[in-house]
PDB file of N, CA and C in Angstrom:
ATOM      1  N   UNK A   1      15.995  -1.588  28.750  1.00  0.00           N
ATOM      2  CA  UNK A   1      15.609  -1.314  30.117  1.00  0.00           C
ATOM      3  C   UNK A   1      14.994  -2.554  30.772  1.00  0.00           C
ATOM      4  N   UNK A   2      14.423  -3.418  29.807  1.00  0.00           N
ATOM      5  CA  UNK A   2      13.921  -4.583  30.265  1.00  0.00           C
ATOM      6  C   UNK A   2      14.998  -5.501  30.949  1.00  0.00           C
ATOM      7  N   UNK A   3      15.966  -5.981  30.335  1.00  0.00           N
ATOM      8  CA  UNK A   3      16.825  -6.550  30.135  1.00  0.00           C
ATOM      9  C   UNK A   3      17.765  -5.932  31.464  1.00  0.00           C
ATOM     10  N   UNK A   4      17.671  -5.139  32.110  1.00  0.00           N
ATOM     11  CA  UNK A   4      18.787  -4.799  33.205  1.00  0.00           C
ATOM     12  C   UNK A   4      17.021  -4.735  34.729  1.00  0.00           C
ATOM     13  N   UNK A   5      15.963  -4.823  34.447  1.00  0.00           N
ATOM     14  CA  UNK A   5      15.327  -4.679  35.131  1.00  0.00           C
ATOM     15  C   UNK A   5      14.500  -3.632  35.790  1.00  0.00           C
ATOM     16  N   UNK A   6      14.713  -2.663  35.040  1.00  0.00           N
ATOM     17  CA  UNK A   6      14.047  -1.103  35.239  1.00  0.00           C
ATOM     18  C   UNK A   6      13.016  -0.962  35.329  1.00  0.00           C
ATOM     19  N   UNK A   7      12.169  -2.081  33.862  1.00  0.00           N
ATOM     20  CA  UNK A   7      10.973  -1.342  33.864  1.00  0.00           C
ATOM     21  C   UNK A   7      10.658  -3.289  34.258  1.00  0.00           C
ATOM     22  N   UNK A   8       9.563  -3.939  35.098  1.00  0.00           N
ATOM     23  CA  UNK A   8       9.527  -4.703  35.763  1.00  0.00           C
ATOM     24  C   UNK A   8       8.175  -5.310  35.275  1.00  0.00           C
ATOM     25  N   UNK A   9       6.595  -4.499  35.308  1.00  0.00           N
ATOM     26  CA  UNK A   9       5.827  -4.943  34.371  1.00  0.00           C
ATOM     27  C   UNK A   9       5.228  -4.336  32.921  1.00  0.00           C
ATOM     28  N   UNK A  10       5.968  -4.576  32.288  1.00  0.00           N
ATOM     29  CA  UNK A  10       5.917  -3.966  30.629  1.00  0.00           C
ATOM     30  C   UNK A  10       4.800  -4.748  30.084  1.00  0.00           C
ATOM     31  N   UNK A  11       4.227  -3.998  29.107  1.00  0.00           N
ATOM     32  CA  UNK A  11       2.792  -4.447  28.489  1.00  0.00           C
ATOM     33  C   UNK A  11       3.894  -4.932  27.045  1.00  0.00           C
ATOM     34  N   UNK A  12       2.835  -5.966  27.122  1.00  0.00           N
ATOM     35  CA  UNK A  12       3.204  -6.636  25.931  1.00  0.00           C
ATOM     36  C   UNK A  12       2.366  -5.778  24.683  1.00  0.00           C
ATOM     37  N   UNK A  13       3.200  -6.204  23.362  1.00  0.00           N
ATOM     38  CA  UNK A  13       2.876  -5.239  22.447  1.00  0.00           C
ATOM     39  C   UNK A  13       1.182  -5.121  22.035  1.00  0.00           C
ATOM     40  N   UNK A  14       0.640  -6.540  21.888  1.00  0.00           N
ATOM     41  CA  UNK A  14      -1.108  -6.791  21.885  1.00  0.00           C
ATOM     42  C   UNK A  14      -1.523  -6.092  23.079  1.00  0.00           C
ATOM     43  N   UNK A  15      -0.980  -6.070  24.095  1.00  0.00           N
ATOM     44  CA  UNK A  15      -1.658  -5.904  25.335  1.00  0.00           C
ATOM     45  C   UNK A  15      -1.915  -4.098  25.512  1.00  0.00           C
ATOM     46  N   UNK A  16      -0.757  -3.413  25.025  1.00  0.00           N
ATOM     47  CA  UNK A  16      -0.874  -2.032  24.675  1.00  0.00           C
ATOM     48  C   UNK A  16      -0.950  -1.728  23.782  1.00  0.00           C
ATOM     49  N   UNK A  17      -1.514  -2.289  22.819  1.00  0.00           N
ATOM     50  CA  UNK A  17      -2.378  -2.295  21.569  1.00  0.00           C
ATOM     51  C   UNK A  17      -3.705  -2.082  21.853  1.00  0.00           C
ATOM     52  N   UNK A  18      -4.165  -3.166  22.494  1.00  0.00           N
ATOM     53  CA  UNK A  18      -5.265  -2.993  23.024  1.00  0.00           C
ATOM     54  C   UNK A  18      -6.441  -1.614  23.885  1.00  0.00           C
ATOM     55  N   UNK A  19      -5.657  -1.692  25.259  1.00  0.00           N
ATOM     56  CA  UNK A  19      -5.487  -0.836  25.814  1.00  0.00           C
ATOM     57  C   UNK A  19      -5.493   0.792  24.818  1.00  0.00           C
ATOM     58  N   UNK A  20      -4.606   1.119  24.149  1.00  0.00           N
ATOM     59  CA  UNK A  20      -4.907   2.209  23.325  1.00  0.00           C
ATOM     60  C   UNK A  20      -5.922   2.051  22.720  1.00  0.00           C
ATOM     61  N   UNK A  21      -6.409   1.396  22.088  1.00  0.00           N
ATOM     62  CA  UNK A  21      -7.711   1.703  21.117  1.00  0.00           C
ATOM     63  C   UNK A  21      -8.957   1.519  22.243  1.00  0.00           C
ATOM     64  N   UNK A  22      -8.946   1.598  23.426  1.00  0.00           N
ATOM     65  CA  UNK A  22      -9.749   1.456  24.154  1.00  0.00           C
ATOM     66  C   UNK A  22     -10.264   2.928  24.817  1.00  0.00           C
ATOM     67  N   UNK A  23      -9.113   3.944  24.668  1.00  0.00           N
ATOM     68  CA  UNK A  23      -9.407   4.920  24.734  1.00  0.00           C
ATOM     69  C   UNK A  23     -10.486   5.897  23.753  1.00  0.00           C
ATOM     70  N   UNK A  24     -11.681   6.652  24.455  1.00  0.00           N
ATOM     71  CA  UNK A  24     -12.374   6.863  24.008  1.00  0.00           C
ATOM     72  C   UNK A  24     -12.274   8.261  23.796  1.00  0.00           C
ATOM     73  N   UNK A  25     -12.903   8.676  22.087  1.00  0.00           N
ATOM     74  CA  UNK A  25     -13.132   9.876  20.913  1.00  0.00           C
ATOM     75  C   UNK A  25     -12.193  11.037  21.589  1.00  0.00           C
ATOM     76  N   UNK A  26     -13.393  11.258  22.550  1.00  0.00           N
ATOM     77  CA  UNK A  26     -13.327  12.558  23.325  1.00  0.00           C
ATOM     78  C   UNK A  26     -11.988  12.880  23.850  1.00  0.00           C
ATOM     79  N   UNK A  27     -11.368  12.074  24.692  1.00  0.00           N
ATOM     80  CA  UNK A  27      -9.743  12.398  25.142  1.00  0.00           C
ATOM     81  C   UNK A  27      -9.140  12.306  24.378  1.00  0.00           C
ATOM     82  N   UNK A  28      -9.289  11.706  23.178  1.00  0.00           N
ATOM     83  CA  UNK A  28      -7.898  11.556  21.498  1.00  0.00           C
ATOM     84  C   UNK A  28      -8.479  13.013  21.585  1.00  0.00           C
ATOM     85  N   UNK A  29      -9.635  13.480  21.162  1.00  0.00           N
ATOM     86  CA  UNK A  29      -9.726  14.757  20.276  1.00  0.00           C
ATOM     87  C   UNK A  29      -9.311  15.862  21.767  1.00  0.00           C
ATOM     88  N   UNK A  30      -9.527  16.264  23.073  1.00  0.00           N
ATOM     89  CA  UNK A  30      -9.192  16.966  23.786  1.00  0.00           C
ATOM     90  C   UNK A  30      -7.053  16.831  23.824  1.00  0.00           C
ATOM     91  N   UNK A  31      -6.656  15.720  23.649  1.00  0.00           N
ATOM     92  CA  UNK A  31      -5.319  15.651  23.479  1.00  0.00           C
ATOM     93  C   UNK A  31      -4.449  16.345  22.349  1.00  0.00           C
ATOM     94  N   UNK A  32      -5.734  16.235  21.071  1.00  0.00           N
ATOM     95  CA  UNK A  32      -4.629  16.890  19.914  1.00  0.00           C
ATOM     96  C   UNK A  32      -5.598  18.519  20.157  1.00  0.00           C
ATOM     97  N   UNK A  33      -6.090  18.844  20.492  1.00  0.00           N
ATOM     98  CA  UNK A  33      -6.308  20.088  20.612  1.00  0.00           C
ATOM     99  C   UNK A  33      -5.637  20.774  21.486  1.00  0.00           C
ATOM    100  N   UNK A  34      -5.063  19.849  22.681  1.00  0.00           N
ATOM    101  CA  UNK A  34      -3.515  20.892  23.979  1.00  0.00           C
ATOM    102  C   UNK A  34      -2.880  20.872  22.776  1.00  0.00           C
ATOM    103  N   UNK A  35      -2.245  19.836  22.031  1.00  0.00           N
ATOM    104  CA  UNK A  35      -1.206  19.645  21.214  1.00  0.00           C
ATOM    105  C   UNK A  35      -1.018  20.435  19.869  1.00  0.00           C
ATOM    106  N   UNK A  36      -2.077  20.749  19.670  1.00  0.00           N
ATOM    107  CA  UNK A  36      -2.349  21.903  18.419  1.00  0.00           C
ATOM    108  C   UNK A  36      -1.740  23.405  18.917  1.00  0.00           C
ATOM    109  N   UNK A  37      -2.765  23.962  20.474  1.00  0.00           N
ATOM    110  CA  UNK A  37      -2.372  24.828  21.067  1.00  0.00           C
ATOM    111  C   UNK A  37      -1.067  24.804  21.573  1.00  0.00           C
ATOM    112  N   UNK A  38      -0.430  23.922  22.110  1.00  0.00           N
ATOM    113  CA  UNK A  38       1.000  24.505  22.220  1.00  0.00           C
ATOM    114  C   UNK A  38       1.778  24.571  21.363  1.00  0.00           C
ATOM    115  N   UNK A  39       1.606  24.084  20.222  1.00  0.00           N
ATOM    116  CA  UNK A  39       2.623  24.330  19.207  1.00  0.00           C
ATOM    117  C   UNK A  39       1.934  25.233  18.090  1.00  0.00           C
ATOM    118  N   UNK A  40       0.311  25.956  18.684  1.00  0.00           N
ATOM    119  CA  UNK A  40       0.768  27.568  17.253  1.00  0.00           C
ATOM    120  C   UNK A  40       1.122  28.671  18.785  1.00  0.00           C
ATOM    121  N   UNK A  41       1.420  28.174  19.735  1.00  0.00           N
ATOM    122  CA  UNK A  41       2.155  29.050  20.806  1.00  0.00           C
ATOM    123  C   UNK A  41       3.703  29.281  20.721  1.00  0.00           C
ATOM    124  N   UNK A  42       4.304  28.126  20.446  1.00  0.00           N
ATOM    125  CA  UNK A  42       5.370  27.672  20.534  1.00  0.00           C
ATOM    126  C   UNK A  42       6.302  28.243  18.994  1.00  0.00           C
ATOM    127  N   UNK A  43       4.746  28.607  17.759  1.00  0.00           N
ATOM    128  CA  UNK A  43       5.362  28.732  16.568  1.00  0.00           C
ATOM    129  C   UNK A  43       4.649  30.154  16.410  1.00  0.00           C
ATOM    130  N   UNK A  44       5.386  31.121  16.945  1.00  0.00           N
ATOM    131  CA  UNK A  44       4.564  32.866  16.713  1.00  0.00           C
ATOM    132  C   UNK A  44       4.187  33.084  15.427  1.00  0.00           C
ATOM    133  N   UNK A  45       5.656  32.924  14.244  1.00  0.00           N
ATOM    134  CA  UNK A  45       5.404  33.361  13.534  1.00  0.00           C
ATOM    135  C   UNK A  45       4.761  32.686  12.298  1.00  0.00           C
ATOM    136  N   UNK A  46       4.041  31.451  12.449  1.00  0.00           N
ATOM    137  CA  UNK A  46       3.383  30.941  11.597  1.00  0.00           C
ATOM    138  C   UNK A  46       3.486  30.204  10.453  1.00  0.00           C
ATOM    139  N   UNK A  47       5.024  30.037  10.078  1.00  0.00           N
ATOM    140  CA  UNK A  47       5.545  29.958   8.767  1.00  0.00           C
ATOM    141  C   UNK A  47       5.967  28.676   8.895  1.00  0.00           C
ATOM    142  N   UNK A  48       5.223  27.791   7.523  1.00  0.00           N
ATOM    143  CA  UNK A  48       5.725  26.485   7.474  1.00  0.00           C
ATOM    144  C   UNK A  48       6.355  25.713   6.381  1.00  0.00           C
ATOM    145  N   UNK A  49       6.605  24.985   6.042  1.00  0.00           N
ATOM    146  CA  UNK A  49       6.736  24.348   4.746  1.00  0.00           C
ATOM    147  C   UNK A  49       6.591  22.869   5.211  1.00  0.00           C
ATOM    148  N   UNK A  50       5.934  22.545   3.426  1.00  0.00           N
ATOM    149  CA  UNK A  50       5.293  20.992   3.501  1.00  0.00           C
ATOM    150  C   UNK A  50       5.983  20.475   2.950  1.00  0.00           C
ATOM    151  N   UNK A  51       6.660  19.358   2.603  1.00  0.00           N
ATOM    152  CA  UNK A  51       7.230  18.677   1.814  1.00  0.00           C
ATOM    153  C   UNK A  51       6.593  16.838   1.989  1.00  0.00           C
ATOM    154  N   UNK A  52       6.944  16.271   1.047  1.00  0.00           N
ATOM    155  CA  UNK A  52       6.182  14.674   1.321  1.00  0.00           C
ATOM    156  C   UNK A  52       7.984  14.185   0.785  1.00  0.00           C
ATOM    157  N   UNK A  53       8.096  12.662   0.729  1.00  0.00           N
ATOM    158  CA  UNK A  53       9.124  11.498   0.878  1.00  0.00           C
ATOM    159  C   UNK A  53       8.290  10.161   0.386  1.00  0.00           C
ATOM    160  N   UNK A  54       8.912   9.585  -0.258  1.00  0.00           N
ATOM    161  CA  UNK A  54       8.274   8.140  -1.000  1.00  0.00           C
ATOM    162  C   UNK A  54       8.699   7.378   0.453  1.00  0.00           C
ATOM    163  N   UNK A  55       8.195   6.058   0.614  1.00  0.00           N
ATOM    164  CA  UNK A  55       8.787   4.856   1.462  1.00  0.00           C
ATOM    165  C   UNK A  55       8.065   3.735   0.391  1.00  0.00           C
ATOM    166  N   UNK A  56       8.910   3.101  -0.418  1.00  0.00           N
ATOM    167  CA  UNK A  56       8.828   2.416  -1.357  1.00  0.00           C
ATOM    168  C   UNK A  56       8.905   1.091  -0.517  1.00  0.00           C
ATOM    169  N   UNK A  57       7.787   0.421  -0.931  1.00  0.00           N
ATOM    170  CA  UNK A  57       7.767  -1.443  -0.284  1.00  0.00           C
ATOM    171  C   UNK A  57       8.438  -1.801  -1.113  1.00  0.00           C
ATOM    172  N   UNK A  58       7.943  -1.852  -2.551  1.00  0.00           N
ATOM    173  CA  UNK A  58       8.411  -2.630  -3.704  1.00  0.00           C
ATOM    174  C   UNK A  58       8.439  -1.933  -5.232  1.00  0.00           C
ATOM    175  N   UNK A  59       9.821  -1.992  -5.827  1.00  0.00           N
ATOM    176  CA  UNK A  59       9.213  -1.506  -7.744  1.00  0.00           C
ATOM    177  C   UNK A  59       8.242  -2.197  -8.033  1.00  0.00           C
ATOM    178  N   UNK A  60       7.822  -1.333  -9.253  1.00  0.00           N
ATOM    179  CA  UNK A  60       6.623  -1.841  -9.963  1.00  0.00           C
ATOM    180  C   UNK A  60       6.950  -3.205 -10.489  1.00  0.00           C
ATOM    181  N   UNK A  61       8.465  -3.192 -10.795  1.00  0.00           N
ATOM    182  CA  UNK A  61       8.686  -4.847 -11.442  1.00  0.00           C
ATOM    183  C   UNK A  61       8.691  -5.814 -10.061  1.00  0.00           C
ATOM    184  N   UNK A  62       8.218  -5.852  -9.232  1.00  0.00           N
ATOM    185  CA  UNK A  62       8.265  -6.846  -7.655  1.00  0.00           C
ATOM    186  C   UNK A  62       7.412  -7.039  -7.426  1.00  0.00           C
ATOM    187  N   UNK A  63       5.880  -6.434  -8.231  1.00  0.00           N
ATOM    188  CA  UNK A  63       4.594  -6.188  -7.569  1.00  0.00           C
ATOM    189  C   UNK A  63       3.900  -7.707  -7.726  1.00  0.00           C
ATOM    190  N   UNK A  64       4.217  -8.115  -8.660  1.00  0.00           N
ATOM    191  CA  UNK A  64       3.699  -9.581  -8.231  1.00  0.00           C
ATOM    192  C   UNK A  64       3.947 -10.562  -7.030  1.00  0.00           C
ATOM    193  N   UNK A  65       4.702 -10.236  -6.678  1.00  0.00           N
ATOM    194  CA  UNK A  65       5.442 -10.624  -5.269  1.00  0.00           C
ATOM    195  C   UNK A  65       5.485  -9.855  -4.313  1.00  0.00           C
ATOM    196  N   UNK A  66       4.563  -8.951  -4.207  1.00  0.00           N
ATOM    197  CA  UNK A  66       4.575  -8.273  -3.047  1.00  0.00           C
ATOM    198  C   UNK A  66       3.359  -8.441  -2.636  1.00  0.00           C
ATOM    199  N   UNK A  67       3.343  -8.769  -0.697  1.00  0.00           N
ATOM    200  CA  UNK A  67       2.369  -9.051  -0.058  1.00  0.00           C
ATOM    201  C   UNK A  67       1.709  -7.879   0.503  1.00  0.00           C
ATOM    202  N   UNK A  68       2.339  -6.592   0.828  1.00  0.00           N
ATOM    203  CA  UNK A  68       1.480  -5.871   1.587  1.00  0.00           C
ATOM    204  C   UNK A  68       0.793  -4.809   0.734  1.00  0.00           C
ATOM    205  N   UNK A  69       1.200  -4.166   0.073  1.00  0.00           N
ATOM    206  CA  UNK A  69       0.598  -3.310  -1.199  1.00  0.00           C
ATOM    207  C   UNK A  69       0.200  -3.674  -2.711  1.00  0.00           C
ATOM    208  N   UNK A  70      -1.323  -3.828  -3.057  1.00  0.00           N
ATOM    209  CA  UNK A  70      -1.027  -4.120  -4.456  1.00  0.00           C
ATOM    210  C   UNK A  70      -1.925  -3.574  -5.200  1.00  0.00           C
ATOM    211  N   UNK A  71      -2.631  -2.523  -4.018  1.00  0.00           N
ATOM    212  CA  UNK A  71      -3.754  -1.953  -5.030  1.00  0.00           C
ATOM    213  C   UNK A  71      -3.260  -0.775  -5.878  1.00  0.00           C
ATOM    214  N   UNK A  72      -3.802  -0.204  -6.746  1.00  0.00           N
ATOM    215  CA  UNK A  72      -3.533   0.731  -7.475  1.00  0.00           C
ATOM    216  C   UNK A  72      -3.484   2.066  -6.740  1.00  0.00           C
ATOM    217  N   UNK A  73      -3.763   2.020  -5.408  1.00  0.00           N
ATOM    218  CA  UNK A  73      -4.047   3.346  -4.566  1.00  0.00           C
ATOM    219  C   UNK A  73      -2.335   3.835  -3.940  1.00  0.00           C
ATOM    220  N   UNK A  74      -2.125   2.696  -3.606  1.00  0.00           N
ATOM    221  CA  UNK A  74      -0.552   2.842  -3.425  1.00  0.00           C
ATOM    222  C   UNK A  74       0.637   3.060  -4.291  1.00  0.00           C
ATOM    223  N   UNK A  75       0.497   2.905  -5.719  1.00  0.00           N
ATOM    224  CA  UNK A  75       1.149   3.201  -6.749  1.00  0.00           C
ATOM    225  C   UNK A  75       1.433   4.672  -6.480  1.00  0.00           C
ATOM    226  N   UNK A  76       2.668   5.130  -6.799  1.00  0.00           N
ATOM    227  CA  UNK A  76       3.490   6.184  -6.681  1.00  0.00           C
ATOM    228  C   UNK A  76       4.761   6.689  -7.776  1.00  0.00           C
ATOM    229  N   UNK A  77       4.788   7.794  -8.194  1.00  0.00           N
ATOM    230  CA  UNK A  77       5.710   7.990  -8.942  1.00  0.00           C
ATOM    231  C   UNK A  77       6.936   8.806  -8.058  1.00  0.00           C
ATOM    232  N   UNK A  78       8.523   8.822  -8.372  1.00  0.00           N
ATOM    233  CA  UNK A  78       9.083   9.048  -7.978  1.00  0.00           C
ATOM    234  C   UNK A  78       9.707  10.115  -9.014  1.00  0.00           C
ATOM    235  N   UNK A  79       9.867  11.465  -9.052  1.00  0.00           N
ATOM    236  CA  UNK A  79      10.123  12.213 -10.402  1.00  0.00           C
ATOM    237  C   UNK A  79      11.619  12.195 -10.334  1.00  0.00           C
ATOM    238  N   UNK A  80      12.575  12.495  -9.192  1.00  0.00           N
ATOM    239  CA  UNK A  80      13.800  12.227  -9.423  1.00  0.00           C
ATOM    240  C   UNK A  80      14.709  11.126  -9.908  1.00  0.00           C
ATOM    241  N   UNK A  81      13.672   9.891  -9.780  1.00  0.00           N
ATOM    242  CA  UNK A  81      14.584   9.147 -10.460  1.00  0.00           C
ATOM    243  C   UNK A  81      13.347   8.206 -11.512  1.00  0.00           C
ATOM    244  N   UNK A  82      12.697   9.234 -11.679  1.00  0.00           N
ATOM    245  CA  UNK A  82      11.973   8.768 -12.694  1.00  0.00           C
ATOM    246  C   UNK A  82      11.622   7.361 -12.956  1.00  0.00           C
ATOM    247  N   UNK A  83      10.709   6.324 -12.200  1.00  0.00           N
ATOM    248  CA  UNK A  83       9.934   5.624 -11.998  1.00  0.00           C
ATOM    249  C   UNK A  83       8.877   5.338 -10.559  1.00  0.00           C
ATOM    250  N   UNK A  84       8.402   4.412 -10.936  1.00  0.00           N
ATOM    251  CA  UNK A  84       7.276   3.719 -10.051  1.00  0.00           C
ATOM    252  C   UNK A  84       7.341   3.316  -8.873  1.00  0.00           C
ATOM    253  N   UNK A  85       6.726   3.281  -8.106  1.00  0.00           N
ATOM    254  CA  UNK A  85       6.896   2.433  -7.224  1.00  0.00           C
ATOM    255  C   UNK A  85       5.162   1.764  -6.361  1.00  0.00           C
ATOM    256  N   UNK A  86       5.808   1.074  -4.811  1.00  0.00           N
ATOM    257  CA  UNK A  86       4.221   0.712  -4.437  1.00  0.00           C
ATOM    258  C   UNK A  86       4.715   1.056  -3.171  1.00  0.00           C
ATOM    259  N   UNK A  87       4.146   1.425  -2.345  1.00  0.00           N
ATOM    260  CA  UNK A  87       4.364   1.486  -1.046  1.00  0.00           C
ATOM    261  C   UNK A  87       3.290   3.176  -0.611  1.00  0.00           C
ATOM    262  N   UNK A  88       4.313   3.800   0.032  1.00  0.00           N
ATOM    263  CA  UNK A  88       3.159   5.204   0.973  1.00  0.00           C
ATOM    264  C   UNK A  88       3.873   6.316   0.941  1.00  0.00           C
ATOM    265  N   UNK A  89       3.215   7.670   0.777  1.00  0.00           N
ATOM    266  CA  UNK A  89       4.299   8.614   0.754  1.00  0.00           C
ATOM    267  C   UNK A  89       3.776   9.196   1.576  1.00  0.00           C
ATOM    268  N   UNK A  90       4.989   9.878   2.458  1.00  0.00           N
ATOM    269  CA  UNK A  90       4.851  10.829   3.898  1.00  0.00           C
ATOM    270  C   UNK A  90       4.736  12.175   3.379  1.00  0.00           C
ATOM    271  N   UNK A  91       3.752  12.778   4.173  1.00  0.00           N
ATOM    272  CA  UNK A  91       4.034  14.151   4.124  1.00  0.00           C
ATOM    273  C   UNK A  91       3.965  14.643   5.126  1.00  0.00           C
ATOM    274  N   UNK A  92       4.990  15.973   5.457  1.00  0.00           N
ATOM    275  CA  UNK A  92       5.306  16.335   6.386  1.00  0.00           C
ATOM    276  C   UNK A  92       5.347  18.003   6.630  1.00  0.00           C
ATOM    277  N   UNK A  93       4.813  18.083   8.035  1.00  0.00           N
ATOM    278  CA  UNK A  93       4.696  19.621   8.374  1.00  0.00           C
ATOM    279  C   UNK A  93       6.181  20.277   9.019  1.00  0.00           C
ATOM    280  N   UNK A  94       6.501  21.387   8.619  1.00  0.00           N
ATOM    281  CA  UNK A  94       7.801  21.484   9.762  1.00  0.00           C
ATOM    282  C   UNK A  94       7.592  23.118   9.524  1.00  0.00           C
ATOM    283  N   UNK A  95       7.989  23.602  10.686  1.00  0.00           N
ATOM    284  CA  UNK A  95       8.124  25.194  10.936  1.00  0.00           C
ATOM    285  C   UNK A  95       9.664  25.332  10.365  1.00  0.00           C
ATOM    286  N   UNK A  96       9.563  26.783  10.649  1.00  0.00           N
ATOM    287  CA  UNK A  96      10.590  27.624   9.857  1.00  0.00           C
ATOM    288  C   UNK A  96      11.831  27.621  10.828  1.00  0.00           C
ATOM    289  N   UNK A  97      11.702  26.747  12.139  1.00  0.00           N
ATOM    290  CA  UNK A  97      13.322  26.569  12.747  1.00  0.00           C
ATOM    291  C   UNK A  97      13.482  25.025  12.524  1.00  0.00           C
ATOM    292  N   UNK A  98      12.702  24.215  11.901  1.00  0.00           N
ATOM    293  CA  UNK A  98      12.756  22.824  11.236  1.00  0.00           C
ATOM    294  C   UNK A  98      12.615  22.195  12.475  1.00  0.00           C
ATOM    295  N   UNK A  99      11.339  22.355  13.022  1.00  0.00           N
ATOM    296  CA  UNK A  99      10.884  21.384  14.125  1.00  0.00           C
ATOM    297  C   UNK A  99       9.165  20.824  13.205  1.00  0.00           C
ATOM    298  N   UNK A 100       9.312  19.335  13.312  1.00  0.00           N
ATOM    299  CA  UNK A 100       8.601  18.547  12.693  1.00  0.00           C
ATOM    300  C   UNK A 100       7.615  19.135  13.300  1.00  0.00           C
ATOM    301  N   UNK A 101       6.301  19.557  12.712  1.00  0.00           N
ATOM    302  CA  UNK A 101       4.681  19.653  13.838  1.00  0.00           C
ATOM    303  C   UNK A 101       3.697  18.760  13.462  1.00  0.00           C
ATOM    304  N   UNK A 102       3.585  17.959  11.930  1.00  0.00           N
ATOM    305  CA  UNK A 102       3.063  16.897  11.363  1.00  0.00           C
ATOM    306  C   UNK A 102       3.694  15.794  10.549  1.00  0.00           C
ATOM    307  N   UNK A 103       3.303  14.777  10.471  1.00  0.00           N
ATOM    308  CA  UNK A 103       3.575  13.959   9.648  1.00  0.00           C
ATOM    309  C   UNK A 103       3.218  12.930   9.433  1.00  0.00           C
ATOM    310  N   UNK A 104       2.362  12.514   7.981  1.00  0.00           N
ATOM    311  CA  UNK A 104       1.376  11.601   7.983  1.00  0.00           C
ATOM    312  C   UNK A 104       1.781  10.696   7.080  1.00  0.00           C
ATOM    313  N   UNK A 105       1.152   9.201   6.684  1.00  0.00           N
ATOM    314  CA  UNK A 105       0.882   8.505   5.308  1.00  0.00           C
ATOM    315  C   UNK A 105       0.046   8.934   4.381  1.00  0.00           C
ATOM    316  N   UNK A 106       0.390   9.027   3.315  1.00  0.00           N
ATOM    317  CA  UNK A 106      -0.446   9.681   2.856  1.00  0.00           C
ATOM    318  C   UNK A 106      -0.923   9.073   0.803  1.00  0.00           C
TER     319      UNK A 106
END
């Protein structure tokens, strides 16, 4: 959109970086509380399932060479294919018509 001229003054990525964390407690926490309420509105019948997903940076054999993960907190096992890894595993909320309602690092 940039690139054809649409959007004309775009925040640079630091610049709305910024700007977001500038926002204060109270409106983050009044925002996920609409956002809570419309979606146990939106979800009558209540029913969810959790499931989590690896996102592997690096095997355990790479870990010497890996820059962003190396503490032991990030270590992860993978049971289907039975080894290690380093990186973050997602877990995720989804209702019973498979509309995502959470999903974190975890």
């Amino acid at each position: 959109m940039v690139e054809h001229n649409y959007l004309k003054n775009l925040l640079s990525k630091s610049r709305f970086n910024r700007r977001l964390h500038n926002i204060d407690e109270p409106i983050w926490m009044l925002l996920f509380q609409v956002i809570a309420q419309t979606f146990k509105e939106l979800n009558s019948g209540q029913e969810y399932i959790i499931d989590s997903f690896p996102v592997p940076v690096c095997d355990k054999i790479r870990i010497d060479r890996c820059k962003i993960y190396k503490q032991e907190e990030y270590r992860g096992y993978i049971a289907s294919k039975k080894r290690y890894f380093y990186g973050l595993r997602v877990h995720m909320l989804v209702n019973k018509s498979g509309n995502r309602i959470l999903s974190s690092p975890g």
